[in-house]
Protein backbone atom coordinates (compact mmCIF):
# COMPACT_ATOMS: atom_id res chain seq x y z
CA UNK A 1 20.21 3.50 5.11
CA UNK A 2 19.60 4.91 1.62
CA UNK A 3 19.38 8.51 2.50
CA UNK A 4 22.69 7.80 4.05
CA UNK A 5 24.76 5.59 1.28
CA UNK A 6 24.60 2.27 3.00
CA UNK A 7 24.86 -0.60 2.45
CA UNK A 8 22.41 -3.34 4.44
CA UNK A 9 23.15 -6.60 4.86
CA UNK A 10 21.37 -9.64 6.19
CA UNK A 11 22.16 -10.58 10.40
CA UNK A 12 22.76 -14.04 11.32
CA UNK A 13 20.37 -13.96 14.81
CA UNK A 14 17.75 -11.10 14.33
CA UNK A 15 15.75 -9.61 11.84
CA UNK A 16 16.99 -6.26 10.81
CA UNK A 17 19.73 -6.25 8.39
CA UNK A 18 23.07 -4.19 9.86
CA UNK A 19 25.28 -1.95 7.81
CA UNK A 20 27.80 -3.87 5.64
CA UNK A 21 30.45 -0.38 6.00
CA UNK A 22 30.61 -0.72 10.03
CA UNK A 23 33.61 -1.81 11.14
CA UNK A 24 32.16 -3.14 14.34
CA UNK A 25 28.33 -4.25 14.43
CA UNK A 26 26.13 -5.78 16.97
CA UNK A 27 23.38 -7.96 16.78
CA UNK A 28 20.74 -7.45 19.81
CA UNK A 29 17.55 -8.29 20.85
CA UNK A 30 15.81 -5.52 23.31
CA UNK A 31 15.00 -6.90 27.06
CA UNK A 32 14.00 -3.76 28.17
CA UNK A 33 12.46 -0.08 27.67
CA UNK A 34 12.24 2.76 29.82
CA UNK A 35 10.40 5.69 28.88
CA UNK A 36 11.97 9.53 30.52
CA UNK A 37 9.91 11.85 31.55
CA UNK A 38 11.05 15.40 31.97
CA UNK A 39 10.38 17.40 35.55
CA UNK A 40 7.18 18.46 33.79
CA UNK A 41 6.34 14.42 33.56
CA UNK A 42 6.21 14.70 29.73
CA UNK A 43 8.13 11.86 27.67
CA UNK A 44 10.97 12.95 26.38
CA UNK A 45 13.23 9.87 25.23
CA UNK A 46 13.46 6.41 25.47
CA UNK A 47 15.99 4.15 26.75
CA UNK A 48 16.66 1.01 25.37
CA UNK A 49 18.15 -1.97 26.85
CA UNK A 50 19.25 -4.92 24.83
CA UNK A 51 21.36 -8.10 24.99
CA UNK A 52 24.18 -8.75 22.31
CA UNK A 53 23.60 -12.13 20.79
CA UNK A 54 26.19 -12.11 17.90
CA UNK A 55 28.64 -9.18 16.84
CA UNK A 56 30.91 -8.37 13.93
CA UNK A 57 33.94 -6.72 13.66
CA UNK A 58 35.87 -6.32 10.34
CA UNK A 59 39.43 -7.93 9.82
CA UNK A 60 41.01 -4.28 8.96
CA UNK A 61 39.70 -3.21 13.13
CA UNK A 62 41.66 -6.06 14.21
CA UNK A 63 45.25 -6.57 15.77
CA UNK A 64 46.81 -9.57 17.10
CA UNK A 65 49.33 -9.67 19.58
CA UNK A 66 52.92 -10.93 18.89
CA UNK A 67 51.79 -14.25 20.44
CA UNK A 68 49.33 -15.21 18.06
CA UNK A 69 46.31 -14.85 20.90
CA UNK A 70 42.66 -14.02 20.70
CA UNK A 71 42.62 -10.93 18.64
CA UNK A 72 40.98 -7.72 19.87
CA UNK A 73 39.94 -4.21 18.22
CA UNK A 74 42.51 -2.05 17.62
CA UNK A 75 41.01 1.52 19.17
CA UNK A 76 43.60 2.95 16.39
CA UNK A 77 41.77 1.50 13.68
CA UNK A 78 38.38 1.96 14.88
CA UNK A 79 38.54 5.21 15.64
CA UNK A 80 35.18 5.79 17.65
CA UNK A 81 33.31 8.73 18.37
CA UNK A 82 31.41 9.46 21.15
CA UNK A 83 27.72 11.17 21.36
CA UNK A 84 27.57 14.14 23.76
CA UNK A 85 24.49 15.03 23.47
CA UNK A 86 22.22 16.55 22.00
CA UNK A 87 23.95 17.30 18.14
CA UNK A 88 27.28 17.50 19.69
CA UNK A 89 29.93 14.23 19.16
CA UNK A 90 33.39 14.24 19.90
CA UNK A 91 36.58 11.95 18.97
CA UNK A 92 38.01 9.67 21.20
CA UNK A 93 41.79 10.15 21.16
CA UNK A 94 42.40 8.45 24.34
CA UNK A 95 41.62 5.18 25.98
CA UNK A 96 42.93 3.48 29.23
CA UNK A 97 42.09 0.55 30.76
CA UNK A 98 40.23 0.41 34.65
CA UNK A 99 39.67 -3.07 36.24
CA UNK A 100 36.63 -3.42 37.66
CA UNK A 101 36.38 -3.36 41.45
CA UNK A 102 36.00 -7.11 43.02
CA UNK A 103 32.67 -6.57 45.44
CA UNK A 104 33.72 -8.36 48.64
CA UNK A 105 32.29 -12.03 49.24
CA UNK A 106 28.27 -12.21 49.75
CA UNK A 107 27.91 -8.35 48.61
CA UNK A 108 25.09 -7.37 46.48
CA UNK A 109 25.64 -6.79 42.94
């Protein structure tokens, strides 16, 4: 966090601190982790699987509708970016939502 001017600051439900500048943090605890293996069978990354147990999100990422409701990020504010790959990120200037499919009664999930 140093070599990057930031700031760390304590969590509330796990050990390592997060970054006080985020505008959106997550607390997590890891479940699970899968190693990757190449064609050649030679480890090449790690994935990670975690469950969220307590996030953050600063008031300026916020908008509330004209109801006075629950409020929810404002993509606007946020801006995020997106990883591509390998040093390659990109902007994301365009979100939409999808519902989710409903599986049909007594399908697998």
């Amino acid at each position: 966090m140093a070599l990057a001017n930031l700031t760390p600051v304590p969590s509330l439900r796990v050990a390592p601190p997060r970054i006080d500048e985020a505008a959106v943090a997550f607390e997590m605890k890891l479940r699970h982790s899968y190693d990757v293996k190449n064609a050649d069978g030679q480890h090449t990354a790690t994935l990670l699987v975690g469950e969220v147990v307590m996030f953050h999100v600063a008031e300026a990422a916020l908008e509330r509708d004209a109801k006075g409701g629950d409020p929810t990020v404002s993509m606007d504010a946020l801006r995020p970016l997106a990883r591509l790959g390998g040093n390659r990120y990109g902007c994301v200037t365009h979100a939409f939502d999808l519902p989710r499919p409903q599986a049909p009664p007594g399908a697998r999930r």
